[in-house]
Protein backbone atom coordinates (compact mmCIF):
# COMPACT_ATOMS: atom_id res chain seq x y z
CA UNK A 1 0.00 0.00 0.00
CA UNK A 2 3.00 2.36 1.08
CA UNK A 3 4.39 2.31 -2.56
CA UNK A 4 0.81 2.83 -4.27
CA UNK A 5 0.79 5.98 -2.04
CA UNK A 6 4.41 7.06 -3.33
CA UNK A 7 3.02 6.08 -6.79
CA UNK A 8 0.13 8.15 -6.50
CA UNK A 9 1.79 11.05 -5.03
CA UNK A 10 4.14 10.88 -7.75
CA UNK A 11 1.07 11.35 -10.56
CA UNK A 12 -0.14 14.10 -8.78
CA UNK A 13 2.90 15.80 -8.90
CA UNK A 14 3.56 15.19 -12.38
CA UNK A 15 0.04 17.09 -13.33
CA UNK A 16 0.50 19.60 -10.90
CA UNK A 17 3.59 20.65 -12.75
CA UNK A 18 1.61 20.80 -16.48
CA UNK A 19 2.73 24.48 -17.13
CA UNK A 20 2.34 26.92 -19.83
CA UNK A 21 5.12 28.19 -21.70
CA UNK A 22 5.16 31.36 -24.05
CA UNK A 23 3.10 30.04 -26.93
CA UNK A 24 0.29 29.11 -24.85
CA UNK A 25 0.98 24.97 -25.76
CA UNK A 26 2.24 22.70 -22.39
CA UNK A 27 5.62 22.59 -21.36
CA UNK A 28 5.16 19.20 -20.39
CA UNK A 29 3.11 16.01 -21.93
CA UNK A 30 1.70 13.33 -19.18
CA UNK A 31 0.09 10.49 -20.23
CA UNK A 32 -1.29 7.50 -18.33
CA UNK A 33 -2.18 3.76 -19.56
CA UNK A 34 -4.03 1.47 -17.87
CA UNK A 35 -4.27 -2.25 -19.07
CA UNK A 36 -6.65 -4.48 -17.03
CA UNK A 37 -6.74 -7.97 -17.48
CA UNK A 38 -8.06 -11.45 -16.60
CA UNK A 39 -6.75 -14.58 -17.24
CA UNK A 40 -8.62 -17.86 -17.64
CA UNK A 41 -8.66 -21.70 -18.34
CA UNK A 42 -5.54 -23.72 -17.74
CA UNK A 43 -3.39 -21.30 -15.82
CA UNK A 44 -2.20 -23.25 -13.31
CA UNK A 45 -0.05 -26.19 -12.75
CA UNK A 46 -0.32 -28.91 -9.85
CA UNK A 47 0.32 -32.66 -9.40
CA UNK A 48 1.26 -32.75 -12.81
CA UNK A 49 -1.77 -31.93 -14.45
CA UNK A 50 -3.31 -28.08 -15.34
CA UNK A 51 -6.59 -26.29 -13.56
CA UNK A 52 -8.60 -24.25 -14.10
CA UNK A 53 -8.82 -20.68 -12.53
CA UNK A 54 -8.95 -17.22 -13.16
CA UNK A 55 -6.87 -14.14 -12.66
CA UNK A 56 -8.01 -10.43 -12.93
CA UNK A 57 -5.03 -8.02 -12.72
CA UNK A 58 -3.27 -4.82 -13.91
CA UNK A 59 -1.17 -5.80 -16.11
CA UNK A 60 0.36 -2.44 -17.21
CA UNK A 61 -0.32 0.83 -15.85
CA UNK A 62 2.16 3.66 -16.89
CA UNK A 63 2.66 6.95 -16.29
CA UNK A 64 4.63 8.99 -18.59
CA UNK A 65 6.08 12.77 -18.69
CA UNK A 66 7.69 14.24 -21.47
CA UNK A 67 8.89 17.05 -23.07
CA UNK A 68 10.27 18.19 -26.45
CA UNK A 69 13.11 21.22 -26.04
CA UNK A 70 12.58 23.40 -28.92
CA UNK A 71 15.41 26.26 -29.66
CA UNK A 72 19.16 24.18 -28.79
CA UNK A 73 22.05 26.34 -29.45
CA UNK A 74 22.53 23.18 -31.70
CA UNK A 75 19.97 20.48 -33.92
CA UNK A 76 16.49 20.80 -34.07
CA UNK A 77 15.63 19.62 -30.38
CA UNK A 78 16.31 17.48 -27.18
CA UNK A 79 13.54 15.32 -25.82
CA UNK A 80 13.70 14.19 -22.65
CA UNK A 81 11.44 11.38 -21.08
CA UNK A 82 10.76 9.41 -17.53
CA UNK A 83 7.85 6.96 -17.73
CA UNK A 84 7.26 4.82 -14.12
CA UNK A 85 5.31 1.85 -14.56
CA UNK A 86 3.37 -0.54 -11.42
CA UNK A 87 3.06 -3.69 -14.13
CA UNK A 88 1.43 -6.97 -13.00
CA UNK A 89 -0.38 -5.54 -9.65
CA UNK A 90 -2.20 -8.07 -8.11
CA UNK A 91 -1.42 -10.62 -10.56
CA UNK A 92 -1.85 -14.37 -9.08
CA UNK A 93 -0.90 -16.79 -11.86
CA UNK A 94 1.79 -16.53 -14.31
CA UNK A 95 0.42 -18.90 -17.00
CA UNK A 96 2.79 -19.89 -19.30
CA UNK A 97 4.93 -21.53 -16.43
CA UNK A 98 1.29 -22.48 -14.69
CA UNK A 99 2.76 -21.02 -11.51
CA UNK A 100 1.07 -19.10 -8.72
CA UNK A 101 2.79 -16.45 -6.98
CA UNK A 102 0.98 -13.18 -5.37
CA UNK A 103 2.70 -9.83 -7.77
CA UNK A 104 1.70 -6.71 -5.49
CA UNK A 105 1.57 -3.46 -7.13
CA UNK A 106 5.49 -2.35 -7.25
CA UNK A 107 6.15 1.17 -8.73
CA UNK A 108 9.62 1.68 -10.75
CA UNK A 109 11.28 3.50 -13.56
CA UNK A 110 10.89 1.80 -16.60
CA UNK A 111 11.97 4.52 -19.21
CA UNK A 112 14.38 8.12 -18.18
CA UNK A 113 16.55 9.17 -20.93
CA UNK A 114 17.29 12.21 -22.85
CA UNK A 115 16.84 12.09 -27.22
CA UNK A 116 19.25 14.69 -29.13
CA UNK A 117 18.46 15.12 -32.58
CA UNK A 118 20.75 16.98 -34.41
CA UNK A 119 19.38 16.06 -38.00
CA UNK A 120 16.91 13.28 -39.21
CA UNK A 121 19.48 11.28 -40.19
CA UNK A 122 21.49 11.33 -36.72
CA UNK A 123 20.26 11.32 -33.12
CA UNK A 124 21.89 10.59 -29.98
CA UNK A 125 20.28 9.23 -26.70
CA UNK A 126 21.26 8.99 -23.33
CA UNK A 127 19.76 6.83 -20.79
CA UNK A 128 17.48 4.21 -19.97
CA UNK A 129 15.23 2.31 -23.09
CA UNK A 130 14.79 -0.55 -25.09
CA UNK A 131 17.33 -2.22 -26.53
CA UNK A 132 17.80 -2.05 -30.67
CA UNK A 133 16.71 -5.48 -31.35
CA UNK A 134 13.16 -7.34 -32.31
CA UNK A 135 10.61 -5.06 -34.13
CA UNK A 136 7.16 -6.77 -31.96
CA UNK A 137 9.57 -5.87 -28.95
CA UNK A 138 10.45 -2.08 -30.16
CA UNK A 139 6.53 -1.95 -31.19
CA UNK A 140 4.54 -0.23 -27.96
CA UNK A 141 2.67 -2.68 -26.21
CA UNK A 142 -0.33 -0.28 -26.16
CA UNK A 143 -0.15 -0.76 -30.50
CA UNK A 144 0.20 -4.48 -30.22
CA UNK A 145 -1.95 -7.18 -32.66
CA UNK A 146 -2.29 -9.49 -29.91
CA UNK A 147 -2.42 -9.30 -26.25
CA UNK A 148 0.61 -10.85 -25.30
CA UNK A 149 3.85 -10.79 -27.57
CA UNK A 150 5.55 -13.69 -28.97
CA UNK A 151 7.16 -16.12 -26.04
CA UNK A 152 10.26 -16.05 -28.39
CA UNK A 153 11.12 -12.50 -28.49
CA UNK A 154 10.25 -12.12 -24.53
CA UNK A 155 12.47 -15.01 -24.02
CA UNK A 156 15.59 -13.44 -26.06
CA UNK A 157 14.99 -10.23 -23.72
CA UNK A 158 16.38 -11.79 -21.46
CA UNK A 159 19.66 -13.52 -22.55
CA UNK A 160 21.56 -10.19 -22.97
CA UNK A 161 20.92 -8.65 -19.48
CA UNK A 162 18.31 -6.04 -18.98
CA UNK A 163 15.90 -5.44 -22.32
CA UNK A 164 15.17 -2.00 -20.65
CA UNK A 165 18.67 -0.55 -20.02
CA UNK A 166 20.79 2.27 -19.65
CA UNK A 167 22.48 2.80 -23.09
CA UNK A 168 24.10 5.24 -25.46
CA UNK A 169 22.22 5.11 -28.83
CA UNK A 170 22.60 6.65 -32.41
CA UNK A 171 20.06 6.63 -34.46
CA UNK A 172 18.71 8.36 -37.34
CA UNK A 173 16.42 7.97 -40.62
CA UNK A 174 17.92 8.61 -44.63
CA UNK A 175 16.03 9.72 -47.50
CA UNK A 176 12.74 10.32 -45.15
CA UNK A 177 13.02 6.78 -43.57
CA UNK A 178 13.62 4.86 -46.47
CA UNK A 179 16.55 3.49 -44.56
CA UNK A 180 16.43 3.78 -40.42
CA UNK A 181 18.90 2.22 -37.82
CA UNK A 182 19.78 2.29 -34.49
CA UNK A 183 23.06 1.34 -32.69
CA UNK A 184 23.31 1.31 -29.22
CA UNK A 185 26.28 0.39 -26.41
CA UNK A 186 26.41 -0.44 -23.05
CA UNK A 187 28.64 -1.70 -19.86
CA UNK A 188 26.52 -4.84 -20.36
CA UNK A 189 26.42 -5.10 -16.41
CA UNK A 190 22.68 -6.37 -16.25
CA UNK A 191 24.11 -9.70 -17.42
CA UNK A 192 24.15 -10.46 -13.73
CA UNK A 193 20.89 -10.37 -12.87
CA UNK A 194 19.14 -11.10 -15.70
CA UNK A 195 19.84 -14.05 -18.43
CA UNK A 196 19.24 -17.72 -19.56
CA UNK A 197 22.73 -19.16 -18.63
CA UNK A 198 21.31 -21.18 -15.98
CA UNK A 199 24.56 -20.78 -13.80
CA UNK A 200 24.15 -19.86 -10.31
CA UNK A 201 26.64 -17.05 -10.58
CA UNK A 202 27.05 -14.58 -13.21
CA UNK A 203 29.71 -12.04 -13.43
CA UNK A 204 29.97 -9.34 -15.72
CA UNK A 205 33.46 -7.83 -16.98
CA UNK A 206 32.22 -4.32 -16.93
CA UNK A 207 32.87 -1.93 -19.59
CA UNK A 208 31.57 0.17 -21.71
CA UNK A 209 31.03 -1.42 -25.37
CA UNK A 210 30.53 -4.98 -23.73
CA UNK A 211 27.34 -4.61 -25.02
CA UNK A 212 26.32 -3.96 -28.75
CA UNK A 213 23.06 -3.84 -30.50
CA UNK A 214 22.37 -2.88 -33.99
CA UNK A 215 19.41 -2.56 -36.01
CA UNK A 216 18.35 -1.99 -39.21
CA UNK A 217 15.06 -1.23 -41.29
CA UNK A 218 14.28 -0.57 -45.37
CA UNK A 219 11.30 0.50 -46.83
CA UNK A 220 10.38 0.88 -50.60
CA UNK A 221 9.28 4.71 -51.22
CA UNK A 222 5.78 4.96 -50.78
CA UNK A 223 5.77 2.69 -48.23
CA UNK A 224 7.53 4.42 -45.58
CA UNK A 225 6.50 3.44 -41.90
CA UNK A 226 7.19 6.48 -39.42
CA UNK A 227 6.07 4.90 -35.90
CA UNK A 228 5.76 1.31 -35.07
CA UNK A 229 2.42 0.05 -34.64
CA UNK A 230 1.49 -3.67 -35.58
CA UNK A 231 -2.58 -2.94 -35.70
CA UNK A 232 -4.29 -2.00 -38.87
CA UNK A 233 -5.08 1.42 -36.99
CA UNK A 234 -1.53 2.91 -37.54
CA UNK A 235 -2.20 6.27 -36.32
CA UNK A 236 1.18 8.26 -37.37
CA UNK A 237 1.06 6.57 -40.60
CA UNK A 238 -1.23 7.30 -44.07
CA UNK A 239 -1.79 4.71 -47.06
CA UNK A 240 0.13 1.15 -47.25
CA UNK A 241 3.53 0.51 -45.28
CA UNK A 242 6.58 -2.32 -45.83
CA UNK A 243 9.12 -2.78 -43.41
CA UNK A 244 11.76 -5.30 -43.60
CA UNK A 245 13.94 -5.43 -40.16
CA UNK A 246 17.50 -6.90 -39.16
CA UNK A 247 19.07 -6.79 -35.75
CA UNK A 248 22.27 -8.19 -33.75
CA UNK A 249 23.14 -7.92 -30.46
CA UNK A 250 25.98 -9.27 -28.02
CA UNK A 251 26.85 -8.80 -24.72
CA UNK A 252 30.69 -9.99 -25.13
CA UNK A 253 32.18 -10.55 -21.63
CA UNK A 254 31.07 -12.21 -18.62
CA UNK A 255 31.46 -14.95 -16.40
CA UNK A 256 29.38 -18.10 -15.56
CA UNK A 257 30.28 -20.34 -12.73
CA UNK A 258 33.74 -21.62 -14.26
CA UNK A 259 33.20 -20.50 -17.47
CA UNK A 260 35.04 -17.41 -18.39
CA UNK A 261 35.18 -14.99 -21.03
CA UNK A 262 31.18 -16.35 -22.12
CA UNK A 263 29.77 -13.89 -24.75
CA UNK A 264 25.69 -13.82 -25.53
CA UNK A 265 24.45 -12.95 -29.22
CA UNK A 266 20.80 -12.26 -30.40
CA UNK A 267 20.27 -11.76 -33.95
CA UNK A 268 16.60 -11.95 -35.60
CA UNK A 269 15.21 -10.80 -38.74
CA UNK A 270 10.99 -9.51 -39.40
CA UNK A 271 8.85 -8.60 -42.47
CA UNK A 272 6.02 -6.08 -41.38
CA UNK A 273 3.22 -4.94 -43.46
CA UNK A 274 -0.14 -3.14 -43.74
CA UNK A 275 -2.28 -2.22 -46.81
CA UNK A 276 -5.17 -1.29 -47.76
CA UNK A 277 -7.29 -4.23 -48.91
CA UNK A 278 -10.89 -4.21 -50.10
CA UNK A 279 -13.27 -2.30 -47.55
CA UNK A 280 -10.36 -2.62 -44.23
CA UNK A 281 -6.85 -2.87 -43.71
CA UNK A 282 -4.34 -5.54 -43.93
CA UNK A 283 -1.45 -5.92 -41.31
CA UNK A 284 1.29 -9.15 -41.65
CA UNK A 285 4.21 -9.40 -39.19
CA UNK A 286 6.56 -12.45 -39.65
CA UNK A 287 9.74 -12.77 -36.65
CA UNK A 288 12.88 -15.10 -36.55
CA UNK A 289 14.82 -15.07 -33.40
CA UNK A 290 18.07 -16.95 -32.62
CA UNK A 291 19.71 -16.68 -29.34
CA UNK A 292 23.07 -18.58 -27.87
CA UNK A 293 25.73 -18.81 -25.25
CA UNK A 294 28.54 -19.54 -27.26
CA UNK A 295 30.78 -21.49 -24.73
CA UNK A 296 27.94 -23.00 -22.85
CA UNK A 297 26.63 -24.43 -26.23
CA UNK A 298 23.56 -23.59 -25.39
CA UNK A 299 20.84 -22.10 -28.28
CA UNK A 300 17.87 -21.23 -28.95
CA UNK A 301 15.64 -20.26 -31.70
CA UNK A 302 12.29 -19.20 -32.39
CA UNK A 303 9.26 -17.33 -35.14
CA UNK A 304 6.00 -16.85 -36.01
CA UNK A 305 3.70 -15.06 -38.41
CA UNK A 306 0.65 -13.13 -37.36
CA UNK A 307 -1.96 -11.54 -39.33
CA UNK A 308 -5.13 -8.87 -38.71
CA UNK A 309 -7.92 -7.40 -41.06
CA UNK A 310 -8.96 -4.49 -39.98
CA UNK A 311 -12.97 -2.99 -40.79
CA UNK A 312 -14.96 -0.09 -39.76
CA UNK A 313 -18.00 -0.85 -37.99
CA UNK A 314 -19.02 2.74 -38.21
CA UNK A 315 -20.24 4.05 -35.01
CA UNK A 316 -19.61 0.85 -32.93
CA UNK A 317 -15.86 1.43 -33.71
CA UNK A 318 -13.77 -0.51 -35.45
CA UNK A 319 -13.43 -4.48 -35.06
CA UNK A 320 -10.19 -6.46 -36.38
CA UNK A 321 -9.98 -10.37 -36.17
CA UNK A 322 -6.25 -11.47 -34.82
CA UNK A 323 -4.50 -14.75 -35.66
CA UNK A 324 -1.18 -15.57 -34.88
CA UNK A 325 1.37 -19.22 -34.97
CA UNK A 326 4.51 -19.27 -33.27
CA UNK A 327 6.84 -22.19 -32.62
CA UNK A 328 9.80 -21.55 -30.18
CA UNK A 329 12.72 -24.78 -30.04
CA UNK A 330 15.44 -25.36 -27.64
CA UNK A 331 17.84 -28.66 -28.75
CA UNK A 332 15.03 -30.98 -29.82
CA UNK A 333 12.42 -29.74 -27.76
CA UNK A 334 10.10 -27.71 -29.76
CA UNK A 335 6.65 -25.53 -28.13
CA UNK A 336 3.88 -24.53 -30.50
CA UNK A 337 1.67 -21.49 -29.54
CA UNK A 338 -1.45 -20.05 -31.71
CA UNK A 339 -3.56 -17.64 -30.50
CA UNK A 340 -6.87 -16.54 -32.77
CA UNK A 341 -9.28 -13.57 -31.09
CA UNK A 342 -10.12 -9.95 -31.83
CA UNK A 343 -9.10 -5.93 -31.15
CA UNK A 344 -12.56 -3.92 -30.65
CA UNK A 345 -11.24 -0.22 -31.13
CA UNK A 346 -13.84 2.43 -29.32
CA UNK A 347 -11.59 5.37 -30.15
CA UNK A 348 -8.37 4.61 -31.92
CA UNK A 349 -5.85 2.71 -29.15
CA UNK A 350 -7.34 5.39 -26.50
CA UNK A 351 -10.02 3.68 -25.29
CA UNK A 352 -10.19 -0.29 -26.96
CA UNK A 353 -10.43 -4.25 -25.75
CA UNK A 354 -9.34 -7.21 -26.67
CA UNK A 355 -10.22 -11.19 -26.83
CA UNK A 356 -7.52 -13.82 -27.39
CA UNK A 357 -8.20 -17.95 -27.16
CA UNK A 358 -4.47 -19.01 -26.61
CA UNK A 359 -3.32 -22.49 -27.38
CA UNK A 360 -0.07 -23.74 -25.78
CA UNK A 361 1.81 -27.35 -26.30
CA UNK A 362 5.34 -27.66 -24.43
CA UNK A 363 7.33 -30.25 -24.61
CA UNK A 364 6.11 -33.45 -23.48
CA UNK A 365 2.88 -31.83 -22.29
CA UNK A 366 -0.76 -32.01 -23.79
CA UNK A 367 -2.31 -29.01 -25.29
CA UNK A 368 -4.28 -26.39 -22.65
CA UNK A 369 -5.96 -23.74 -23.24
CA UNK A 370 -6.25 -19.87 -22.12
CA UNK A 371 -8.84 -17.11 -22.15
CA UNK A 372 -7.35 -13.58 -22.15
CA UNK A 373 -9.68 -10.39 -22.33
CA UNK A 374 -7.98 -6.88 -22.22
CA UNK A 375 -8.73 -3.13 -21.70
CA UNK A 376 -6.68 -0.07 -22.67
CA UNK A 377 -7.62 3.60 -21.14
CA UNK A 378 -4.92 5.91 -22.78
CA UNK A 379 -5.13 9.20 -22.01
């Protein structure tokens, strides 16, 4: 309760200090997501065998404050951002290990960095954001096709260190965003506390260029996509949009146990597309992930392909049936996941809900089954 307080007081302080500058527009932008959710069907794992239950829960709630310096001595402006986030609050079962463990509402910083950009073509950031690598990863959750990303991509978050880190980034966009990229480096410290090595100590060689991520995106002209959004809504974008993605990433020094000198590398390629199709709109995402510990010999891969169609429903909103098939394998262990439900959009991603029918097969397990329904408020 103490930190929902803290939380709290925090919002309150970050409206209170909306302010007008000389123009008459705010100083400062605060936004605030919520994303409640429940959870049914075979969530939950005893004796062997999956039960039933059900799990309502905030899965994200966000608070973000921003603001975009106009006027530098140098560039066209500095952006500077701090979002805190109190994810998973009150959240009972986490069902694709079919484990039950109490999540209390836990406020922390999920985003704080500062964005330079001196020309379109090169930007430099400072601070703490995603990593360069997987485009359904980069992609907002609150502009995702389906309710919960693939299990590959969430898995290779976490064989690098921390997906959220602090960072040094370039980044820029050429002929309009015909070609964009991003490379980032790091100390590549959160090795230590987050990754798949399975060792019970981890110990990172800490300097600065340890980690490296690097990512790269074409578009034909005409098709250029300028934000990320996986939906057929695509709010900052008008007419059809191709996107074809690479990425690689390392974090090249650490320690396991006896192992010494280990190095981690994530690379993954993704098609993305929406068009206009007959009366709605089109949207196509395929993913390939590989991740491995070189010395360890230890690897894993993963992709799927997911697909929405997009109508408007007039003044009911607009409705857009979801499909997606994913297969994730580790040695000769292979997991199949396909998930087939629907995004009702009230107003845009602002106010929307979603259903997803999730079906899971693991390795030597049978096939279950989960519900998932979803709210947004974005405001």
């Amino acid at each position: 309760m103490k930190k929902l307080v803290i939380a709290s007081a925090l919002l309150a302080g970050a409206v209170n200090a909306m302010e007008q500058d000389n123009t008459g527009s705010p100083s400062l932008k605060v936004k605030l997501r919520i994303q409640p959710r429940l959870d049914a069907g075979e969530i939950f794992k005893s004796g062997g065998s999956y039960q039933r239950r059900s799990d309502f829960y905030i899965r994200r709630a966000r608070l973000e404050a921003s603001k975009k310096w106009k006027g530098v001595p140098f560039g066209k402006w500095v952006k500077t951002n701090i979002t805190l986030e109190m994810d998973k609050g009150e959240r009972d079962y986490d069902y694709k290990k079919g484990s039950k463990g109490f999540t209390a509402f836990s406020p922390g910083v999920l985003y704080a960095y500062g964005d330079w950009k001196i020309t379109d073509e090169f930007s430099i950031l400072l601070g703490k954001k995603k990593k360069p690598y997987s485009r359904v990863s980069l992609t907002s959750s609150s502009r995702q096709l389906i309710i919960e990303r693939p299990v590959s991509t969430e898995t290779a978050k976490k064989w690098l260190g921390d997906y959220y880190g602090n960072q040094i980034m370039i980044h820029g966009k050429i002929q309009e965003g015909i070609l964009r990229y991003m490379v980032a480096v790091s100390d590549g410290s959160t090795i230590e506390k987050k990754n798949k090595t399975g060792g019970s100590t981890v110990t990172s060689r800490v300097n600065l260029g340890n980690f490296l991520g690097v990512r790269i995106e074409v578009s034909p002209p005409g098709f250029i996509e300028k934000k990320k959004d996986d939906t057929g809504i695509g709010e900052k974008n008008r007419g059809s949009v191709v996107s074809l993605g690479g990425s690689y990433a390392k974090n090249g020094s650490f320690d396991v146990d006896s192992t010494r000198g280990e190095s981690a590398t994530v690379t993954g390629a993704d098609l993305f597309a929406r068009l206009n199709v007959g009366p709605g709109v089109l949207s196509f995402l395929a993913e390939y992930v590989s991740m491995s510990y070189e010395k360890l010999g230890k690897r894993e891969r993963g992709w799927f392909v997911q697909g929405g169609y997009l109508v408007n429903l007039g003044k009911p909103g607009k409705i857009e049936p979801a499909i997606r098939y994913e297969q994730v394998e580790t040695g000769s262990n292979r997991e199949t996941y396909f998930t087939a439900g629907f995004n009702h959009y009230i107003k845009s991603h602002k106010i929307k809900w979603a259903y997803n029918m999730l079906s899971l097969r693991k390795a030597g397990e049978r096939t279950r089954t989960v519900h998932q329904i979803q709210a947004q408020i974005y405001f």
